[in-house]
C-alpha atoms as a PDB file:
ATOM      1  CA  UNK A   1     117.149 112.223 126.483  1.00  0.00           C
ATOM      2  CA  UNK A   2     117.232 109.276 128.498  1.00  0.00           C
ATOM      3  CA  UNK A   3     117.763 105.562 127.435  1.00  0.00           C
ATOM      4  CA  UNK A   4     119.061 104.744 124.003  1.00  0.00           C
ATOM      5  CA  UNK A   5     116.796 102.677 122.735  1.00  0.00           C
ATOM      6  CA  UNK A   6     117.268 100.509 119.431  1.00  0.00           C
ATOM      7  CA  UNK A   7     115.676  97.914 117.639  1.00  0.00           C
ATOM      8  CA  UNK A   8     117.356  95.762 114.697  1.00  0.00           C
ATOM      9  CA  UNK A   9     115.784  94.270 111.418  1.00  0.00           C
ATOM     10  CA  UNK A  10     116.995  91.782 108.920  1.00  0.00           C
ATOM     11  CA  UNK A  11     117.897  88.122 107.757  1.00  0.00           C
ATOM     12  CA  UNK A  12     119.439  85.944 109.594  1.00  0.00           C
ATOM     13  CA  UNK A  13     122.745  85.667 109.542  1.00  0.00           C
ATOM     14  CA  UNK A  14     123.553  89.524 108.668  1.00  0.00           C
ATOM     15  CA  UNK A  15     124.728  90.728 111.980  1.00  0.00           C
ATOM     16  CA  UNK A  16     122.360  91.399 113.836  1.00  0.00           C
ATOM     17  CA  UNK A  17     122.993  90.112 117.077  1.00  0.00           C
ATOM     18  CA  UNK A  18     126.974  90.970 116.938  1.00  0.00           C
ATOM     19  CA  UNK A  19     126.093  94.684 115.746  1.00  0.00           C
ATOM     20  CA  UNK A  20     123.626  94.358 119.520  1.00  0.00           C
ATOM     21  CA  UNK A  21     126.580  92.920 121.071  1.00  0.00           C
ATOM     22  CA  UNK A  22     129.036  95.843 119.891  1.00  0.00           C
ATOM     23  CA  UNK A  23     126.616  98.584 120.430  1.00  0.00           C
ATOM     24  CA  UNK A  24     126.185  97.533 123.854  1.00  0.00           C
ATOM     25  CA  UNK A  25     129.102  95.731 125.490  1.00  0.00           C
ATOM     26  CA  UNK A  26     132.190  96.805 122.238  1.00  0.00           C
ATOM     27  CA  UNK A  27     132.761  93.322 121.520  1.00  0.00           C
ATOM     28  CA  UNK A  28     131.090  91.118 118.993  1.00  0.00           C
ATOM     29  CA  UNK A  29     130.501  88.319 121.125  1.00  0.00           C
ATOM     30  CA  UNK A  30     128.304  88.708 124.085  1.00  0.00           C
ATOM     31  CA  UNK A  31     124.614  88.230 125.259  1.00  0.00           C
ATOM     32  CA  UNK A  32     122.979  87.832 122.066  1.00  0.00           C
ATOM     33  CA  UNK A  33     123.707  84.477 120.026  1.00  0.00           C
ATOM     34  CA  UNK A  34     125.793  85.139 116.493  1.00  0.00           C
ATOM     35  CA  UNK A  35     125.701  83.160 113.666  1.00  0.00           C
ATOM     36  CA  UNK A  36     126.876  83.395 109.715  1.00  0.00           C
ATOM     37  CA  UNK A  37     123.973  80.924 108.266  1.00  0.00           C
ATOM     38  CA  UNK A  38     120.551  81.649 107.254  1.00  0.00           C
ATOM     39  CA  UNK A  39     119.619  79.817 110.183  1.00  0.00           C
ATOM     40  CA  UNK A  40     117.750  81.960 112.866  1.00  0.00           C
ATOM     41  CA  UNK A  41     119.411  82.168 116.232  1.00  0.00           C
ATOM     42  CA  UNK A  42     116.634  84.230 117.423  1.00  0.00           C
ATOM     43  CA  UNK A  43     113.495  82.944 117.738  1.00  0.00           C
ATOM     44  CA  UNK A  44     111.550  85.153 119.613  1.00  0.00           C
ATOM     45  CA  UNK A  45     112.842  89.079 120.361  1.00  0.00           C
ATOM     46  CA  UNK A  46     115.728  89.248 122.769  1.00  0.00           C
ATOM     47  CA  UNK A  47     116.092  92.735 124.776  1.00  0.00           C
ATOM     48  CA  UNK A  48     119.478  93.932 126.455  1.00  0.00           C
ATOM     49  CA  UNK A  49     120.990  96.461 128.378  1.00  0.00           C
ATOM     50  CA  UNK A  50     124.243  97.786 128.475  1.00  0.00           C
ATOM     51  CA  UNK A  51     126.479  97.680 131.241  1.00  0.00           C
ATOM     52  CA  UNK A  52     126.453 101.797 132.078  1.00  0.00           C
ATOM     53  CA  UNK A  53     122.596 101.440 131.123  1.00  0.00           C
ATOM     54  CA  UNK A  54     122.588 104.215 128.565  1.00  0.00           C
ATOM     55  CA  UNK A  55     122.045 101.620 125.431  1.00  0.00           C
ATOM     56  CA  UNK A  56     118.901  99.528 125.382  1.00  0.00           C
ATOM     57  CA  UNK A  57     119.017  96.720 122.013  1.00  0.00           C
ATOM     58  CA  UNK A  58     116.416  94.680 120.833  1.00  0.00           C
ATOM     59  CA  UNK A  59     117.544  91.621 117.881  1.00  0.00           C
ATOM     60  CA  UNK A  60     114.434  90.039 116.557  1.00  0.00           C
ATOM     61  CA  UNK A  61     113.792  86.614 114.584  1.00  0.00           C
ATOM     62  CA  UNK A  62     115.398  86.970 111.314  1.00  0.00           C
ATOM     63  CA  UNK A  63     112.742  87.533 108.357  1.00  0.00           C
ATOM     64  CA  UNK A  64     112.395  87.186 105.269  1.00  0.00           C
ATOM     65  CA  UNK A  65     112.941  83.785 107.220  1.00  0.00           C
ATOM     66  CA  UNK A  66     114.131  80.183 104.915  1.00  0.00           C
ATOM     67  CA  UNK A  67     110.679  79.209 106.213  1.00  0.00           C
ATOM     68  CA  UNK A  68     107.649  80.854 105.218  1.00  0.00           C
ATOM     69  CA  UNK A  69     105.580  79.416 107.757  1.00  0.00           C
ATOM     70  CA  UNK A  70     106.896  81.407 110.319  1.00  0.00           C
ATOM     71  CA  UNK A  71     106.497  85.214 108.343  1.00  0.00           C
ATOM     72  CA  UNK A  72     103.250  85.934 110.242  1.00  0.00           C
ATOM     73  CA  UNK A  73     104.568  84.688 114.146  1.00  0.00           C
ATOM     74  CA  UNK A  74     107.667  86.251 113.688  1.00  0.00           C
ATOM     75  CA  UNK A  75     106.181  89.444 111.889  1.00  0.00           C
ATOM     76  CA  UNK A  76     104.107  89.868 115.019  1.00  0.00           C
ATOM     77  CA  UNK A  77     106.815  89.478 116.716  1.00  0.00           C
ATOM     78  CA  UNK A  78     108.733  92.374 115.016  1.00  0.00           C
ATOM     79  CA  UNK A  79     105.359  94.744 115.297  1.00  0.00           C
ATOM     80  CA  UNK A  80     105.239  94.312 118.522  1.00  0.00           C
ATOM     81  CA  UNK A  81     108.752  94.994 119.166  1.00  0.00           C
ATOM     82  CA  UNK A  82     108.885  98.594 116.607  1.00  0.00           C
ATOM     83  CA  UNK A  83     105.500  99.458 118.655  1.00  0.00           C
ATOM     84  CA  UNK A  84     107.484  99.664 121.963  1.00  0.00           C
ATOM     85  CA  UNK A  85     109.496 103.212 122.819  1.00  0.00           C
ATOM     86  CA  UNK A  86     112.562 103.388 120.416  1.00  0.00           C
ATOM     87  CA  UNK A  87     114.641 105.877 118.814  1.00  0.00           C
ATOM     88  CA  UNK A  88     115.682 103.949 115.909  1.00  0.00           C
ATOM     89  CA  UNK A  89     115.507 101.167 113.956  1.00  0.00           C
ATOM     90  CA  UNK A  90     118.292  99.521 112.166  1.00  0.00           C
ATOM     91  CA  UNK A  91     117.574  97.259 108.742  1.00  0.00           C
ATOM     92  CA  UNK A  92     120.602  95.476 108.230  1.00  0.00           C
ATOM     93  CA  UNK A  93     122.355  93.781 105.381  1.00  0.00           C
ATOM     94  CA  UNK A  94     124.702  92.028 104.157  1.00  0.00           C
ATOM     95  CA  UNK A  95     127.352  93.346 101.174  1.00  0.00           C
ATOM     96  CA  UNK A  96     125.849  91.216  98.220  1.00  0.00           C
ATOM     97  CA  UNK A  97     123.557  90.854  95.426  1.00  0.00           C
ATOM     98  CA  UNK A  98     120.083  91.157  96.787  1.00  0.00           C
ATOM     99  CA  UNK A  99     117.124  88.949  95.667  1.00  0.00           C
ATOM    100  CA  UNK A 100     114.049  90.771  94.894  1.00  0.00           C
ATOM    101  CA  UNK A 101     111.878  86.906  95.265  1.00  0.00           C
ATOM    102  CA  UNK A 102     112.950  87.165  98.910  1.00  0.00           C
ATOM    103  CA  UNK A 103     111.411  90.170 100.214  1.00  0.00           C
ATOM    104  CA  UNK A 104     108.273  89.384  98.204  1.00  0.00           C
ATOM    105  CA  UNK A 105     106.992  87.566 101.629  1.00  0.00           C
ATOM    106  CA  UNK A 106     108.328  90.821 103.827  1.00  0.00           C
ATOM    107  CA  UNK A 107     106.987  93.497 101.826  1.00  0.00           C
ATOM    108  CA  UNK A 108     103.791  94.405 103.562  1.00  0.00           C
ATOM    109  CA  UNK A 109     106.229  94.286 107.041  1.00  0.00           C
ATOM    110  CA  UNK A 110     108.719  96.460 105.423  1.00  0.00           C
ATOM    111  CA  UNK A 111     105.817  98.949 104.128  1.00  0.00           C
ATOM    112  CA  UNK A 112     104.245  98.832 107.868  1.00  0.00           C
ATOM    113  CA  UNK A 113     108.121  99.432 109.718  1.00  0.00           C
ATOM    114  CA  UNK A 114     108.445 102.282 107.563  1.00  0.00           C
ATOM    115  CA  UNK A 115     105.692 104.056 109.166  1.00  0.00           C
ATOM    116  CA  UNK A 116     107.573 104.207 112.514  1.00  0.00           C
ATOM    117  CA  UNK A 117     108.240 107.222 114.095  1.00  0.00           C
ATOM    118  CA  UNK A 118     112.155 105.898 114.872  1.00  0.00           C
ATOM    119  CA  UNK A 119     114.936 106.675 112.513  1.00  0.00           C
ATOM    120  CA  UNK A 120     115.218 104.487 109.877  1.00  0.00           C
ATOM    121  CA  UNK A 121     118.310 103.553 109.388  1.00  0.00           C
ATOM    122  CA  UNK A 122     119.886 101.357 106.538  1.00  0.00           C
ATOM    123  CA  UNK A 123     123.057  99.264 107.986  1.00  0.00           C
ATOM    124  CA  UNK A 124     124.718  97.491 105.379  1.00  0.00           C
ATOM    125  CA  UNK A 125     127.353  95.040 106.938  1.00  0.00           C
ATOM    126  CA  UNK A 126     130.672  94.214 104.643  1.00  0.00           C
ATOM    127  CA  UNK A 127     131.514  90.860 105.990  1.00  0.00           C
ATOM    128  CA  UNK A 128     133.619  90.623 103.531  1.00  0.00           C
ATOM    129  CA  UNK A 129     137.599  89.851 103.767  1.00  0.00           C
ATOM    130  CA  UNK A 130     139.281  92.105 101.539  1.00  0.00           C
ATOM    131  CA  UNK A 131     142.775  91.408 102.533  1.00  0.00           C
ATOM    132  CA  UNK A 132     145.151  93.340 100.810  1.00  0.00           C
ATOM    133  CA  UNK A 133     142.691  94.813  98.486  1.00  0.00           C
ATOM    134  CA  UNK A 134     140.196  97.918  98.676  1.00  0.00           C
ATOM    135  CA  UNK A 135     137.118  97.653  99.863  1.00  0.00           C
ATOM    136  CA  UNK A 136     134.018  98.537  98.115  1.00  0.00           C
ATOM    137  CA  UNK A 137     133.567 102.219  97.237  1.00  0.00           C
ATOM    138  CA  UNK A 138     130.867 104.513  98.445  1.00  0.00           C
ATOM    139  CA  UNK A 139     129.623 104.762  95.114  1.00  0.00           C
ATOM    140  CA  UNK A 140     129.222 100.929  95.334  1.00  0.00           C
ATOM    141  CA  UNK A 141     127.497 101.164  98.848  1.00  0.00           C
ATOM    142  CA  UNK A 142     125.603 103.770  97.461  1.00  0.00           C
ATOM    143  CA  UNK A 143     124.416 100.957  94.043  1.00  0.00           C
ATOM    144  CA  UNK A 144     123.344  98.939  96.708  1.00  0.00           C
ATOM    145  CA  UNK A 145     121.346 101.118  99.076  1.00  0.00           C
ATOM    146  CA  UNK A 146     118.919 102.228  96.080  1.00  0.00           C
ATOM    147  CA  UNK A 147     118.034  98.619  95.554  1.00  0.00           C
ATOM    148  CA  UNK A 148     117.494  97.742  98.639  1.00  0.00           C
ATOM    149  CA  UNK A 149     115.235 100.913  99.470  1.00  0.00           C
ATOM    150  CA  UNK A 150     113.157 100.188  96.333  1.00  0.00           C
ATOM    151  CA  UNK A 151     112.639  96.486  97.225  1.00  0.00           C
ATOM    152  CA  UNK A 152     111.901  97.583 100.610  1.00  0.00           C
ATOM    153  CA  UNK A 153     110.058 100.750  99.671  1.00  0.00           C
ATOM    154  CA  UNK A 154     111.686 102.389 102.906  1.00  0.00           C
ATOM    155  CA  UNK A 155     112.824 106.173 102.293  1.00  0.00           C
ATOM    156  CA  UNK A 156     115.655 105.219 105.117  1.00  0.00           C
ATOM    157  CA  UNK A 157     116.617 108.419 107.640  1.00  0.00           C
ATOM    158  CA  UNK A 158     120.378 107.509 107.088  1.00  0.00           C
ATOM    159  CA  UNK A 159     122.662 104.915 105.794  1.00  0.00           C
ATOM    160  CA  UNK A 160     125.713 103.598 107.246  1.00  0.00           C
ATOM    161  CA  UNK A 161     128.458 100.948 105.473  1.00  0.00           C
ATOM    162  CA  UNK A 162     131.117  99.306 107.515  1.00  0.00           C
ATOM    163  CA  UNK A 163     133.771  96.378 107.021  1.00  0.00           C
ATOM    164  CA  UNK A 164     134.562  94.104 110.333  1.00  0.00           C
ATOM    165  CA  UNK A 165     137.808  96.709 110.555  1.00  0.00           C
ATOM    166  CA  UNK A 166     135.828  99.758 110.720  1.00  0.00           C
ATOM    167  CA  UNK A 167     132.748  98.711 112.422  1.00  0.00           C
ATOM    168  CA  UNK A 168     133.269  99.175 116.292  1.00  0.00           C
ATOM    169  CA  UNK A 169     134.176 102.983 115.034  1.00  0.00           C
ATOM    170  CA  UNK A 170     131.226 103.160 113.048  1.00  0.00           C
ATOM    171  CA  UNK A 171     128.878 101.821 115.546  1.00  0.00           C
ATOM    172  CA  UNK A 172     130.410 103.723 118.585  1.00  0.00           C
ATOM    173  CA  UNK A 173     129.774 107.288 116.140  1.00  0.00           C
ATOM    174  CA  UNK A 174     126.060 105.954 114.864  1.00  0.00           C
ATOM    175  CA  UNK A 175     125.355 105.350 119.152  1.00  0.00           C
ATOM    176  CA  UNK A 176     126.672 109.111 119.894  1.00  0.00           C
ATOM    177  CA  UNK A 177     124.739 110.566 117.471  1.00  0.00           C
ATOM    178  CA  UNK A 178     121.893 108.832 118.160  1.00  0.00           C
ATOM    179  CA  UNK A 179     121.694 108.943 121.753  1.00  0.00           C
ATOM    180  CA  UNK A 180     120.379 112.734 121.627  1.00  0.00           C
ATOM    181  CA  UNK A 181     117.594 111.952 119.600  1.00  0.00           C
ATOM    182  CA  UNK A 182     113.810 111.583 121.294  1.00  0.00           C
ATOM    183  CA  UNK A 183     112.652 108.120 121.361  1.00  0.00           C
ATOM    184  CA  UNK A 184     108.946 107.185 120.284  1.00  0.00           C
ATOM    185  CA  UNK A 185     106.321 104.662 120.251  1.00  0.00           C
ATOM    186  CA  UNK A 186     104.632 103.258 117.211  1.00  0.00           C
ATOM    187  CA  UNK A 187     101.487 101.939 118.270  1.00  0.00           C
ATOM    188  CA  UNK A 188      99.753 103.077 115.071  1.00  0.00           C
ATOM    189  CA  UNK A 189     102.005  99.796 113.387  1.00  0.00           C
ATOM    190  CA  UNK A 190      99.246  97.125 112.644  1.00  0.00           C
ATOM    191  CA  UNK A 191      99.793  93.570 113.629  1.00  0.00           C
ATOM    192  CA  UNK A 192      99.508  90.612 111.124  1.00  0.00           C
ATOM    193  CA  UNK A 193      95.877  90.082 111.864  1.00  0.00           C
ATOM    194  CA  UNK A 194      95.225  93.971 111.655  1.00  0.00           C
ATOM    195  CA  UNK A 195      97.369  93.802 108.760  1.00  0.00           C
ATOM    196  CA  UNK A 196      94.366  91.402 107.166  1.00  0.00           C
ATOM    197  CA  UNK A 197      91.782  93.375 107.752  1.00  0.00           C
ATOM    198  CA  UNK A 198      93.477  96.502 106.445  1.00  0.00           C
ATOM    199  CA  UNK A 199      93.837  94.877 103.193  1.00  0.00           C
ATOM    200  CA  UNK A 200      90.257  93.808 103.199  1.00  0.00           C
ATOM    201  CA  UNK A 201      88.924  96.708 103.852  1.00  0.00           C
ATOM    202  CA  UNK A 202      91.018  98.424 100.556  1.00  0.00           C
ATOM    203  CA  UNK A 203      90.174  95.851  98.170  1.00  0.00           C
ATOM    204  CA  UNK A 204      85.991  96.047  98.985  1.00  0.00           C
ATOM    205  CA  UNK A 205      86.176  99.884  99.224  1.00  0.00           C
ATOM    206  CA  UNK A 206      88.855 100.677  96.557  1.00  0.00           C
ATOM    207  CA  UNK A 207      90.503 103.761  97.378  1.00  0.00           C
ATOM    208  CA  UNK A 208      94.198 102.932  97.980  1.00  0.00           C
ATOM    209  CA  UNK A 209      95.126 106.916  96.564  1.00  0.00           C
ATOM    210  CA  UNK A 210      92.752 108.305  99.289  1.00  0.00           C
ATOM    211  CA  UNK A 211      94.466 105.791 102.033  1.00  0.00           C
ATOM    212  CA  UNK A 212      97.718 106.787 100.501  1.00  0.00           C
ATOM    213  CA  UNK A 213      97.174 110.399 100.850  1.00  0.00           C
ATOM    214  CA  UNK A 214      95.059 110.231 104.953  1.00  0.00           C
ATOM    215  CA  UNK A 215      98.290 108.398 105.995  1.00  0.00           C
ATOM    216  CA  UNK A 216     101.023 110.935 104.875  1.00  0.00           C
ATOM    217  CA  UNK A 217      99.130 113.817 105.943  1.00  0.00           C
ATOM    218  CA  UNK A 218      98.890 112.471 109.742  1.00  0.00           C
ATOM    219  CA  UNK A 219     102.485 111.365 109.338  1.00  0.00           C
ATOM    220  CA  UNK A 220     103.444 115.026 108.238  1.00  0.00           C
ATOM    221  CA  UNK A 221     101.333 116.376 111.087  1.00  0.00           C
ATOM    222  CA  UNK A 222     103.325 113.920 113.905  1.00  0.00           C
ATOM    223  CA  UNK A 223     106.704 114.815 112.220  1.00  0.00           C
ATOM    224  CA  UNK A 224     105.914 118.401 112.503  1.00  0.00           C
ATOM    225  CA  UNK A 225     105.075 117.919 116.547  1.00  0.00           C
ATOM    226  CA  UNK A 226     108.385 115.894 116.820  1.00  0.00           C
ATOM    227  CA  UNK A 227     110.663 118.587 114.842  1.00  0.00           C
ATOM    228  CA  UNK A 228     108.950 121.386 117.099  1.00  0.00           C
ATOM    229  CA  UNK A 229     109.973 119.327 120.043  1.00  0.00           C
ATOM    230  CA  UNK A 230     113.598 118.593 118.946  1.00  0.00           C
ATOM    231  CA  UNK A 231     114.076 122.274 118.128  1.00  0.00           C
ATOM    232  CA  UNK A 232     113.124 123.734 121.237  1.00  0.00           C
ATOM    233  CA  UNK A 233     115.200 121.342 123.038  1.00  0.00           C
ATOM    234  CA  UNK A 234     118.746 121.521 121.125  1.00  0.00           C
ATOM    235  CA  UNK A 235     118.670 124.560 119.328  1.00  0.00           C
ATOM    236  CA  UNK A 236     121.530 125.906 121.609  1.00  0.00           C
ATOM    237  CA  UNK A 237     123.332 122.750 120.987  1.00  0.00           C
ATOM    238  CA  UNK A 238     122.994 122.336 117.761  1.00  0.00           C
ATOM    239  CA  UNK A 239     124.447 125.990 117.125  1.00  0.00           C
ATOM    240  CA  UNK A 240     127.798 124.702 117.193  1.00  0.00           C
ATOM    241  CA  UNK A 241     127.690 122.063 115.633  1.00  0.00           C
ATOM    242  CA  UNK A 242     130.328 121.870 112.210  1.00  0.00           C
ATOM    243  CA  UNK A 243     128.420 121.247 108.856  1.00  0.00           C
ATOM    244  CA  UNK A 244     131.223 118.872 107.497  1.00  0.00           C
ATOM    245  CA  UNK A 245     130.334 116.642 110.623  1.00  0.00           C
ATOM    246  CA  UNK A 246     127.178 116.985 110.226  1.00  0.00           C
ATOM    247  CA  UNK A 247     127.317 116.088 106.145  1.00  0.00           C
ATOM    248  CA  UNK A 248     129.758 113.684 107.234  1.00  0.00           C
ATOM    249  CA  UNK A 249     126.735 111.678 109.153  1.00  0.00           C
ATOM    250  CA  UNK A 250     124.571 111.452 106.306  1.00  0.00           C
ATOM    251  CA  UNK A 251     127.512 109.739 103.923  1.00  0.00           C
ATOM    252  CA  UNK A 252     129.056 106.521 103.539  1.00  0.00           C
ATOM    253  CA  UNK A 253     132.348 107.660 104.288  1.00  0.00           C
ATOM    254  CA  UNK A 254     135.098 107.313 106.774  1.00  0.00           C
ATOM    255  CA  UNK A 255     134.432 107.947 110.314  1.00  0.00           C
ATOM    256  CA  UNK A 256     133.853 111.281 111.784  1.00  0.00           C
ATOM    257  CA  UNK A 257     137.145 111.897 113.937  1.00  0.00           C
ATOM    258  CA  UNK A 258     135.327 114.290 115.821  1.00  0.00           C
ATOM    259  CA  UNK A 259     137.694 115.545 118.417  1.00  0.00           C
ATOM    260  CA  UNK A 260     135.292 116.246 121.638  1.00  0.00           C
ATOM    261  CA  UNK A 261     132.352 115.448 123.217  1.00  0.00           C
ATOM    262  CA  UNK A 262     131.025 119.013 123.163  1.00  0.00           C
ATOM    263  CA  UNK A 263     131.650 119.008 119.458  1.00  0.00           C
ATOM    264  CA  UNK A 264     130.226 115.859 118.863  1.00  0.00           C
ATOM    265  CA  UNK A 265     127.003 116.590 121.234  1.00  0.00           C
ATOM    266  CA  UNK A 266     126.667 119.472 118.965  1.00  0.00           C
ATOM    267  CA  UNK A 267     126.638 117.470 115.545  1.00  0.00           C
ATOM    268  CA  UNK A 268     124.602 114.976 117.019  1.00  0.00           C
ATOM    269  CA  UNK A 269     121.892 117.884 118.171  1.00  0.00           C
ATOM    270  CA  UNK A 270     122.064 119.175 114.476  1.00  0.00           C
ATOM    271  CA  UNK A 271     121.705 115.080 113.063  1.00  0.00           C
ATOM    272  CA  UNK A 272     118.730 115.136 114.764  1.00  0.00           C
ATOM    273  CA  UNK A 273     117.075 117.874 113.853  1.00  0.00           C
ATOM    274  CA  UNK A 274     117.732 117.093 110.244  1.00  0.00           C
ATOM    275  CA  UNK A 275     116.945 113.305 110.280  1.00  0.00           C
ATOM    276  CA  UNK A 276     113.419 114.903 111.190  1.00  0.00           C
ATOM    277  CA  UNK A 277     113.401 117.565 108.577  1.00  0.00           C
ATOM    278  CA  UNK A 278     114.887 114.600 106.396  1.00  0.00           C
ATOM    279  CA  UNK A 279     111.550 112.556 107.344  1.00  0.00           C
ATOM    280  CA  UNK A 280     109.385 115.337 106.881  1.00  0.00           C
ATOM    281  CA  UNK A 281     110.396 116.532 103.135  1.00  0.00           C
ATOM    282  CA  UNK A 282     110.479 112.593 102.076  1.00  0.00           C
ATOM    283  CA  UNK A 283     106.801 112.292 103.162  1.00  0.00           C
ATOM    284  CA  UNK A 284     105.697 115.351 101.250  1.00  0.00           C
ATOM    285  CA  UNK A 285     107.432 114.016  98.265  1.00  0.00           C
ATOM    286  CA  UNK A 286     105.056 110.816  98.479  1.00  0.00           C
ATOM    287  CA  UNK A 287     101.614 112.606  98.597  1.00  0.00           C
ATOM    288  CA  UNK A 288     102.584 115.391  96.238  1.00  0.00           C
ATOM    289  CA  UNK A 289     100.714 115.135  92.938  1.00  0.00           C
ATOM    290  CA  UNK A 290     103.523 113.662  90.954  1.00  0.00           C
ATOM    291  CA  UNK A 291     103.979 110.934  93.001  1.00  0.00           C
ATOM    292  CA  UNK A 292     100.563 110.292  94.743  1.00  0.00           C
ATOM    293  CA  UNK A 293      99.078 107.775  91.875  1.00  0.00           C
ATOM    294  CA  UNK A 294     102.537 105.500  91.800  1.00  0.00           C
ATOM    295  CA  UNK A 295     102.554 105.164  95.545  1.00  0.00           C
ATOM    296  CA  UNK A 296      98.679 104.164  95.199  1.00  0.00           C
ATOM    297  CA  UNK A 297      99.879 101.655  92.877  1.00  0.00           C
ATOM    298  CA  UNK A 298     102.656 100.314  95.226  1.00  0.00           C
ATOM    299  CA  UNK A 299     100.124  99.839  97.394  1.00  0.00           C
ATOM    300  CA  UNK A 300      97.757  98.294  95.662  1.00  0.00           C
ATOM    301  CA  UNK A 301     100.947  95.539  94.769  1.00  0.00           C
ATOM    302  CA  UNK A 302     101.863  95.211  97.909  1.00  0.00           C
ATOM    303  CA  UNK A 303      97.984  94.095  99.088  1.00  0.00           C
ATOM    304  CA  UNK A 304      98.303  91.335  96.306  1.00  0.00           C
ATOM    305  CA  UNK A 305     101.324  90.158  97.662  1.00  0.00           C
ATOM    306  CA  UNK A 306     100.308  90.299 101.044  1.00  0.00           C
ATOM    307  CA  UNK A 307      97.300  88.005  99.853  1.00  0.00           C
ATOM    308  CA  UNK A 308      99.757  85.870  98.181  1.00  0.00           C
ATOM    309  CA  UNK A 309     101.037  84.933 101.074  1.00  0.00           C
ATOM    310  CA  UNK A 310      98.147  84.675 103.505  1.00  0.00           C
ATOM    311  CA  UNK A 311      96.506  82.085 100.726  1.00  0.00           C
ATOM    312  CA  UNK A 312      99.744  80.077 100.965  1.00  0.00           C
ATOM    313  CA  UNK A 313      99.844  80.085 104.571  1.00  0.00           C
ATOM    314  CA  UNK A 314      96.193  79.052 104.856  1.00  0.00           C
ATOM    315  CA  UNK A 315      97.284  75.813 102.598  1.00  0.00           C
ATOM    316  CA  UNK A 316      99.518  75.012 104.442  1.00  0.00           C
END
C-alpha cells in the first residue's frame, strides 16, 4: 500500500505534535515542537518521516486559533495540506467540556475536511492524571464524541480514546490498521478564497438542497470506486480476519491484543473495507429524504457563519 500517510487537525495544545512524534519515532518528544497552552507551536504545516520510512505525519497550525486573524492563512494552510495524498486524517481533542462559540470560526473548515476522501478519524486525547482513580468510561468518551461530531458536523470513520498510559498502544494499533488502507488526494477541498465564492454563488442562486444533494451523490459515486478497489485488493486478507478484532477497532475500548501480524494484517484488511462501507452508508443517510432538508439547513448556517467571519476579518 505504500507510505502511511497522515495528517492531524485540532487546537493547539491537544497533542498534536506528540501524537506525530509517537506515531513516527514511539516517543513523545521528537521532531515536532509540543506544547500544553493554547499557544500555537506550529505556524505553518510541518511534514515528517519516520525512521523505517513507512509513516509519513503532517501537524498543522492549531485552529480554531486564540486569534481570529489568522483562521483564513492557517485554514489555507490546512486545505492545502488534506488536498495532498493521505490516508487519514486525525481531529484531535482534548478530554473536556467543549465550547460550541469556538468552532463557530472553524465550521465552514470542518464542513470542507469532511469531504476528504481520508478516514476521518476522531482522536480524543485524556491528558488527564487520574492517579489512583478510574479513568473516564467509554460511555463517557462516547458523551463526548456526539458533541463534538455535531459541532463539527463530521460523521467521523472511527473514534479512538486514550490516557498518556495507554496511548503508545493505542497509536501503535490505530498505525497497523491503518497502514493497509489506500491513500487519496482531495483536490476537490476548496481553499478560503474558493470557499468565498462558493458561498456567493449559494446565497444569489439559492439552492443549498440541490448543492446538498449534487455533492453526496458524487461522493457516493467516488466511495463506490474506492470500496471496489479495496475489495479486489484484500479480499483474501480480509477472510481471516476475527470479527471481535475487527468490532474491537470501531470501539473505545481497551487495546486489541492481537497476537500476530498475519492476524492483525487480516483485521486491518477487514477495517478497511468497512471504514469505506462505513463512509458510504453515512453519505446515503445525508441525501435520503428524511434528512436532505436539515442538512440544506446546516448549510445554509454554516454560509452565515462563514460570512460572519469574513465581515469581521475585512474590519479588521
Amino acid at each position: 500500500m505504500g507510505i502511511l500517510r497522515i495528517m492531524s487537525v485540532g487546537k493547539s495544545g491537544v497533542g498534536k505534535s506528540t501524537i506525530g512524534n509517537m506515531l513516527l519515532f514511539g516517543e513523545p518528544q521528537g521532531e515536532f515542537l509540543t506544547s500544553t497552552s493554547s499557544e500555537s507551536c506550529t505556524k505553518d504545516s510541518k511534514a515528517s518521516l519516520s525512521k523505517s520510512g513507512d509513516c509519513a505525519y503532517v501537524d498543522v497550525p492549531g485552529i480554531p486559533d486564540t486569534d481570529p486573524a489568522k483562521t483564513a492563512d492557517f485554514y489555507n494552510i490546512i486545505i492545502t495540506e488534506a488536498k495532498q495524498e493521505l490516508n487519514a486524517i486525525l481531529f484531535v481533542f482534548k478530554r473536556e467540556r467543549e465550547d460550541p462559540a469556538a468552532y463557530k470560526l472553524a465550521e465552514m473548515l470542518f464542513r470542507e475536511l469532511e469531504k476528504s476522501s481520508a478516514a476521518k478519524i476522531l482522536v480524543i486525547n485524556d491528558q488527564n492524571n487520574y492517579g489512583f482513580s478510574q479513568p473516564p468510561s467509554e460511555a463517557d468518551y462516547k458523551v463526548q464524541a456526539k458533541t463534538i461530531s455535531d459541532l463539527t458536523k463530521i460523521d467521523f470513520t472511527h473514534q479512538i480514546a486514550f490516557t498518556t498510559n495507554t496511548m503508545s498502544e493505542k497509536l501503535a494499533e490505530l498505525k497497523i490498521m491503518l497502514s493497509i488502507t489506500d491513500s487519496y488526494k482531495s483536490k476537490h477541498l476548496k481553499s478560503f478564497t474558493e470557499l468565498s465564492e462558493y458561498v456567493d454563488r449559494l446565497r444569489k442562486n439559492k439552492d443549498c438542497q440541490k448543492q446538498v444533494l449534487h455533492e453526496g451523490r458524487l461522493r457516493i459515486d467516488e466511495i463506490k470506486r474506492h470500496l471496489d478497489r479495496l475489495q479486489k485488493t484484500l479480499v483474501v486478507a480480509a477472510a481471516s480476519a476475527s470479527l471481535a478484532s475487527v468490532a474491537s477497532f470501531f470501539t473505545f475500548g481497551a487495546t486489541l491484543g492481537i497476537a500476530t501480524p498475519t492476524a492483525m494484517a487480516a483485521a486491518a484488511a477487514t477495517t478497511a473495507i468497512q471504514i469505506k462501507k462505513t463512509e458510504l452508508e453515512k453519505e446515503k443517510a445525508k441525501i435520503s429524504t428524511e434528512n436532505l432538508e436539515r442538512a440544506a439547513r446546516e448549510l445554509e448556517k454554516a454560509c452565515e457563519q462563514f460570512d460572519e467571519l469574513k465581515n469581521a476579518l475585512t474590519v479588521k
